[in-house]
N, C-alpha and C. Protein backbone atom coordinates (compact mmCIF):
# COMPACT_ATOMS: atom_id res chain seq x y z
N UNK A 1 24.14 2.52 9.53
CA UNK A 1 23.70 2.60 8.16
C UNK A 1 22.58 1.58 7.94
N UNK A 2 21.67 1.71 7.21
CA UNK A 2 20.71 0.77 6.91
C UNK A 2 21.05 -0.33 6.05
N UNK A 3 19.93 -1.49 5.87
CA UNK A 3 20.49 -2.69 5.23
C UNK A 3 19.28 -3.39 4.78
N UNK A 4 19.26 -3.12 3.59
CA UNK A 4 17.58 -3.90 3.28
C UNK A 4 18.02 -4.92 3.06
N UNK A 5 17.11 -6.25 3.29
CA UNK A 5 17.10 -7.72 3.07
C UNK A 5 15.37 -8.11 2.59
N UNK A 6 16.16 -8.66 1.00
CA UNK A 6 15.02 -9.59 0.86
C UNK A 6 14.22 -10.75 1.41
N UNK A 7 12.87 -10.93 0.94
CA UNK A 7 12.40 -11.63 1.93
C UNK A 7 11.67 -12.33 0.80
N UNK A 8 11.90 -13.67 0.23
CA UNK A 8 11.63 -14.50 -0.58
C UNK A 8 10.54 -15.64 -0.16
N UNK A 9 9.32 -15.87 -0.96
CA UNK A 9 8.43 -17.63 -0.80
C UNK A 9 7.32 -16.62 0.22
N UNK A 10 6.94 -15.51 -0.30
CA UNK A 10 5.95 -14.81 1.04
C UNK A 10 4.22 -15.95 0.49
N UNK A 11 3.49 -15.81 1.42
CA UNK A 11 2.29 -16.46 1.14
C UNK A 11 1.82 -14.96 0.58
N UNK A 12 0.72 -15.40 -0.46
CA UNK A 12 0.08 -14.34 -1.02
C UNK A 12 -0.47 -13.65 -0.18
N UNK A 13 -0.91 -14.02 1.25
CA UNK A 13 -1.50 -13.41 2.26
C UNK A 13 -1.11 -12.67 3.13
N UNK A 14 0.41 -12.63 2.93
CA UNK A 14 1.33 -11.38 3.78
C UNK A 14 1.21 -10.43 3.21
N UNK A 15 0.82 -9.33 3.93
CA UNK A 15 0.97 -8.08 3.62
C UNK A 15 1.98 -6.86 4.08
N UNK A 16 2.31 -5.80 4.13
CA UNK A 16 3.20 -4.75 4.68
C UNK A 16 3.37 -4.84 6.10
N UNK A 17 2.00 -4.53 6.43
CA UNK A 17 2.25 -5.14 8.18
C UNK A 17 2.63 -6.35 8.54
N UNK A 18 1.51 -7.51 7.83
CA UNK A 18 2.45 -8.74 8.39
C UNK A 18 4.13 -8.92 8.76
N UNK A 19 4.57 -8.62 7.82
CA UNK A 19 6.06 -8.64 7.54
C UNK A 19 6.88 -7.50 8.51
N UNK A 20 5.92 -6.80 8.63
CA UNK A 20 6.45 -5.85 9.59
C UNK A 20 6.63 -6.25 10.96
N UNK A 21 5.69 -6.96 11.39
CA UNK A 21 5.32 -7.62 12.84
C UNK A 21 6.00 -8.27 12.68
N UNK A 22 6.58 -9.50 11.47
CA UNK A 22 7.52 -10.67 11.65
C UNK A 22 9.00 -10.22 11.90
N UNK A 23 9.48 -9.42 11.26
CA UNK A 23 11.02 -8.84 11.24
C UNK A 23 10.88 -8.03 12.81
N UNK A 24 9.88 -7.23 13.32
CA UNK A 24 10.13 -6.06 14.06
C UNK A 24 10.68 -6.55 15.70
N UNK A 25 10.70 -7.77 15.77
CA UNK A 25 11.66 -8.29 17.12
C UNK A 25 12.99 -8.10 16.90
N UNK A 26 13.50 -8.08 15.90
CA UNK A 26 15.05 -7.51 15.93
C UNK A 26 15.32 -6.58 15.40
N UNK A 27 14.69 -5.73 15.74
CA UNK A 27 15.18 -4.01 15.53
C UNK A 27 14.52 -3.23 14.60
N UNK A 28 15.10 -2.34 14.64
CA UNK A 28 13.84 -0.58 14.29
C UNK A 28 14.09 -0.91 12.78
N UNK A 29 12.96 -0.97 12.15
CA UNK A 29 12.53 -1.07 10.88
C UNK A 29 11.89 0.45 10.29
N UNK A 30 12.77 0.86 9.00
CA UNK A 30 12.39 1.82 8.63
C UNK A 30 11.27 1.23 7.50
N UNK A 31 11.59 0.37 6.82
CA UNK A 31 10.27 0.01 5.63
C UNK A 31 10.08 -1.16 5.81
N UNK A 32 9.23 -1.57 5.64
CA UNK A 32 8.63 -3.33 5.08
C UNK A 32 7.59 -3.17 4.16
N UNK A 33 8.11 -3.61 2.95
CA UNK A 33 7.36 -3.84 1.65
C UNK A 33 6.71 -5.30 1.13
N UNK A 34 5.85 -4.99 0.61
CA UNK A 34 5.61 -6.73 -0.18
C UNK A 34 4.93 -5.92 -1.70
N UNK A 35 5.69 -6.77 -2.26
CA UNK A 35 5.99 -6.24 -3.45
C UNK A 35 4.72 -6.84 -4.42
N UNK A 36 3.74 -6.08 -5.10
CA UNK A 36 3.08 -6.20 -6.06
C UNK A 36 2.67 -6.15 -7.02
N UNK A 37 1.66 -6.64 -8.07
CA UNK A 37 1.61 -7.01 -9.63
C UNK A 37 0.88 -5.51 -9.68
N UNK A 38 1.83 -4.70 -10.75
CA UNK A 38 1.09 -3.62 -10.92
C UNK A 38 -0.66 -3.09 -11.49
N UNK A 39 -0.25 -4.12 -12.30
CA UNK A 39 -1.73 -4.77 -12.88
C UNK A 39 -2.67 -5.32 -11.98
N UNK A 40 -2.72 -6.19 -11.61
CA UNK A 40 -3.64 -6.56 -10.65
C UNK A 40 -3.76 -6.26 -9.00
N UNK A 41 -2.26 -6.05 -8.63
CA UNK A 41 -2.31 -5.55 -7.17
C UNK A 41 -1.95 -6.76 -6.05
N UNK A 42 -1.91 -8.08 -6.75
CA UNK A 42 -1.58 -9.60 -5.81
C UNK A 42 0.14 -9.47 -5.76
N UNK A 43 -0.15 -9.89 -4.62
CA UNK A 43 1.32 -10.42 -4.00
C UNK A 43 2.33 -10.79 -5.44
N UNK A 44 3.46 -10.54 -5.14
CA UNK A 44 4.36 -10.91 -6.47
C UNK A 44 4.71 -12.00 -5.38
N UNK A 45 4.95 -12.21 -3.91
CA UNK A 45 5.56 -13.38 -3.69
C UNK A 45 7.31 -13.06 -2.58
N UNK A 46 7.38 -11.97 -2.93
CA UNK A 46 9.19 -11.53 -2.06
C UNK A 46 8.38 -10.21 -1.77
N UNK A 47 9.37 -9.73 -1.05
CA UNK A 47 9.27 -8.24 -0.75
C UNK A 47 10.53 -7.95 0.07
N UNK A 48 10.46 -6.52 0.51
CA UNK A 48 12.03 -6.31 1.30
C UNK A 48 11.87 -5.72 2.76
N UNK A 49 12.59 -5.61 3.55
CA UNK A 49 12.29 -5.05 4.92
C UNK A 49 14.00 -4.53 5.00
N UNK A 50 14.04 -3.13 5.06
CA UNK A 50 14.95 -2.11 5.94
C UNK A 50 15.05 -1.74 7.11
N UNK A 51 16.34 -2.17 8.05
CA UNK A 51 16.82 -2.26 9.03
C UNK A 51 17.68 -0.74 9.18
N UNK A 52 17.15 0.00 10.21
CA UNK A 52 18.11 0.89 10.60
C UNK A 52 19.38 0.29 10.82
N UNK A 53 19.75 -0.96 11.56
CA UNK A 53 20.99 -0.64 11.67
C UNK A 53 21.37 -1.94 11.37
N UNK A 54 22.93 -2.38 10.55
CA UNK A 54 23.64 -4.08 10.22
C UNK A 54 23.08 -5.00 10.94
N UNK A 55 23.44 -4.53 11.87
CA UNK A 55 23.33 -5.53 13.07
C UNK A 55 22.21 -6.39 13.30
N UNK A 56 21.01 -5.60 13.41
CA UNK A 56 19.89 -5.78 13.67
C UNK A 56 19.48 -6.98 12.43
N UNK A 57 19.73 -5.77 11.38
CA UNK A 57 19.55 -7.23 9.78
C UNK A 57 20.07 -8.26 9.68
N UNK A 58 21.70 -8.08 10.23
CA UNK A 58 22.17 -9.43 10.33
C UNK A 58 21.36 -10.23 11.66
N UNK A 59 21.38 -10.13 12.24
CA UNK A 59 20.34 -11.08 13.45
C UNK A 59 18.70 -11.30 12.93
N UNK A 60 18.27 -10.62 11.80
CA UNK A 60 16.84 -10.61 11.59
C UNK A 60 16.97 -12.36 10.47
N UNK A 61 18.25 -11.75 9.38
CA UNK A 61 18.30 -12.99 8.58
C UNK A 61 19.18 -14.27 8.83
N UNK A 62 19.99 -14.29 10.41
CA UNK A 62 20.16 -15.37 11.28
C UNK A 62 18.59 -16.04 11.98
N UNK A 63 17.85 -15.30 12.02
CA UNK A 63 16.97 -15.62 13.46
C UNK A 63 15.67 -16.23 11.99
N UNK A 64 15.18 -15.23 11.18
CA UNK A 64 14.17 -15.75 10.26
C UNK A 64 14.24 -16.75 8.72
N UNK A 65 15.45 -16.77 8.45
CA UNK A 65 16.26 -17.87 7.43
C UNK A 65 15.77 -18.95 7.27
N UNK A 66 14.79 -19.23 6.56
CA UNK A 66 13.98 -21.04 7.03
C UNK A 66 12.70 -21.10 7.72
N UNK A 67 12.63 -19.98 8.49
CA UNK A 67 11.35 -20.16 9.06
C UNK A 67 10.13 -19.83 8.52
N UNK A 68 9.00 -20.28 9.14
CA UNK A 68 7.89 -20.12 8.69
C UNK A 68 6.71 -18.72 8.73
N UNK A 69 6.17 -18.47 8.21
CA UNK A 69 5.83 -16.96 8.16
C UNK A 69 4.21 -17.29 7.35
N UNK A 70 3.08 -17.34 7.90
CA UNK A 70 2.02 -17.29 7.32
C UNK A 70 2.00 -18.44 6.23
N UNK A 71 2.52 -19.46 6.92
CA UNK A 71 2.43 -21.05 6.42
C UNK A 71 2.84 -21.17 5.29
N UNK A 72 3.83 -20.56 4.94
CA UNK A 72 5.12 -20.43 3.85
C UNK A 72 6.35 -20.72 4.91
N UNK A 73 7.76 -21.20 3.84
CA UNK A 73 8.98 -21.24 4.46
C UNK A 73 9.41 -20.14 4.15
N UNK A 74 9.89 -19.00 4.13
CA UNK A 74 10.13 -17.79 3.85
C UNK A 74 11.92 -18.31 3.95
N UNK A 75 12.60 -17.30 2.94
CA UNK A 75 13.72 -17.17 2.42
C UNK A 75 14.00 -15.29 2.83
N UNK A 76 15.34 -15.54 3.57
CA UNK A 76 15.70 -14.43 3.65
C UNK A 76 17.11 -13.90 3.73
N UNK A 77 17.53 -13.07 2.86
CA UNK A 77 18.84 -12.55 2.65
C UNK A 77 19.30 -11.21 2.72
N UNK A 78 20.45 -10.68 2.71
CA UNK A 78 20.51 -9.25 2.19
C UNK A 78 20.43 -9.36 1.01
N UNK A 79 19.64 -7.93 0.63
CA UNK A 79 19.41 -7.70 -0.73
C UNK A 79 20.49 -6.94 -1.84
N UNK A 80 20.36 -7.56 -2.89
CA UNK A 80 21.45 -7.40 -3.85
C UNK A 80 21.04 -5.67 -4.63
N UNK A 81 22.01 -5.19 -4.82
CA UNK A 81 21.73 -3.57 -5.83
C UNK A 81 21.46 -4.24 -6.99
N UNK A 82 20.21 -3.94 -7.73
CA UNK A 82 20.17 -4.58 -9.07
C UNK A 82 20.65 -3.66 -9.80
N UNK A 83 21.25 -4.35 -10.81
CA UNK A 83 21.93 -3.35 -11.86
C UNK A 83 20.84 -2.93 -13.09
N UNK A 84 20.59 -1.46 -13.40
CA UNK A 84 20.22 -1.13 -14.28
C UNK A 84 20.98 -1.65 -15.96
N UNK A 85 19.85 -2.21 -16.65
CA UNK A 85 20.04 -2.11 -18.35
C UNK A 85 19.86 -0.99 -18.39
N UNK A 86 21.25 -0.63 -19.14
CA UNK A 86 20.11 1.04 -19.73
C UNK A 86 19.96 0.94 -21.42
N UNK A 87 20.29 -0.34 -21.88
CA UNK A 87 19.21 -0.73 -23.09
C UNK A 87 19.33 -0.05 -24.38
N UNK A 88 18.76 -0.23 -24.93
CA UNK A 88 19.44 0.73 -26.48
C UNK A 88 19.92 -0.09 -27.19
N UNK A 89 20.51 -0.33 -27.97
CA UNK A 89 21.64 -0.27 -28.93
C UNK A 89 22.38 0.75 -29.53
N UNK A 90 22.75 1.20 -30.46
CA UNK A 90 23.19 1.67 -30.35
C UNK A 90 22.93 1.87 -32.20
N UNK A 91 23.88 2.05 -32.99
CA UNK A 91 24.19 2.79 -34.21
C UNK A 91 23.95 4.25 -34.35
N UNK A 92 24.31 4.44 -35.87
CA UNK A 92 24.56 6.21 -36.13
C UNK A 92 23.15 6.46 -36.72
N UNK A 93 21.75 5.58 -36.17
CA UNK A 93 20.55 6.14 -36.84
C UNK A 93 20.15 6.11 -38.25
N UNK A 94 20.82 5.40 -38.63
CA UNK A 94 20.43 4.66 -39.91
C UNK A 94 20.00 3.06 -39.47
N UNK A 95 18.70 2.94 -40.40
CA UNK A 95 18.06 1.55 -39.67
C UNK A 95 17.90 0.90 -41.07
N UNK A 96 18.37 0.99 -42.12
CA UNK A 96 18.18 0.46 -43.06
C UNK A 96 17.16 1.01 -44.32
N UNK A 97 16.71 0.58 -45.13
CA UNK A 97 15.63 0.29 -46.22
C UNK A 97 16.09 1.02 -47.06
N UNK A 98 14.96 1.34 -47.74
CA UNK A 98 15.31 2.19 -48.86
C UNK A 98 15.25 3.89 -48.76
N UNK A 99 15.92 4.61 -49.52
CA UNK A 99 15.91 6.11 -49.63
C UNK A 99 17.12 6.58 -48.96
N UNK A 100 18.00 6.15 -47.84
CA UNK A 100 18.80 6.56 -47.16
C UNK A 100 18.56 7.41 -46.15
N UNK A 101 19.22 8.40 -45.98
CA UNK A 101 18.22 9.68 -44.83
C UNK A 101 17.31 10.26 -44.90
């Protein structure tokens, strides 16, 4: 099963490949991302890399944990499911003022 792990403290200068070349000694990588400002297109700074298989991820974030990566200390973990807000509030559509419905 696959196992994405974040990859935290990237230098603005890593890109998709970089990160790809850094993780790809411990095993078959289906994605490596670096995650960017939609607006402008610069590095946000983390990104994630997917591991075909546990194993491999677990040895990628034993082996790269601390180390250095394009003269950054890079931070690396498995990545968490973020939980969707799904936002709203709520009431019966009455918002107040005057007139009623």
């Amino acid at each position: 099963m696959a196992k994405k792990l974040f990859v935290g403290s990237l230098s603005w200068g890593t890109n998709d490949e970089g990160l790809r070349e850094a993780f790809s000694p411990h095993g078959e990588i289906s994605e490596a991302v670096v995650i960017t400002d939609r607006d402008t297109g610069r590095s946000r700074g983390f990104g994630f890399v997917t591991f075909e298989d546990d194993e491999a991820a677990d040895r990628a974030v034993a082996a790269l944990n601390g180390t250095e990566l394009d003269g950054r200390t890079i931070r690396v973990d498995v990545a968490q499911a973020k939980e969707r807000n799904r936002g709203g509030g709520g009431g019966g559509g009455y918002r107040g003022g005057g007139g009623g419905w």
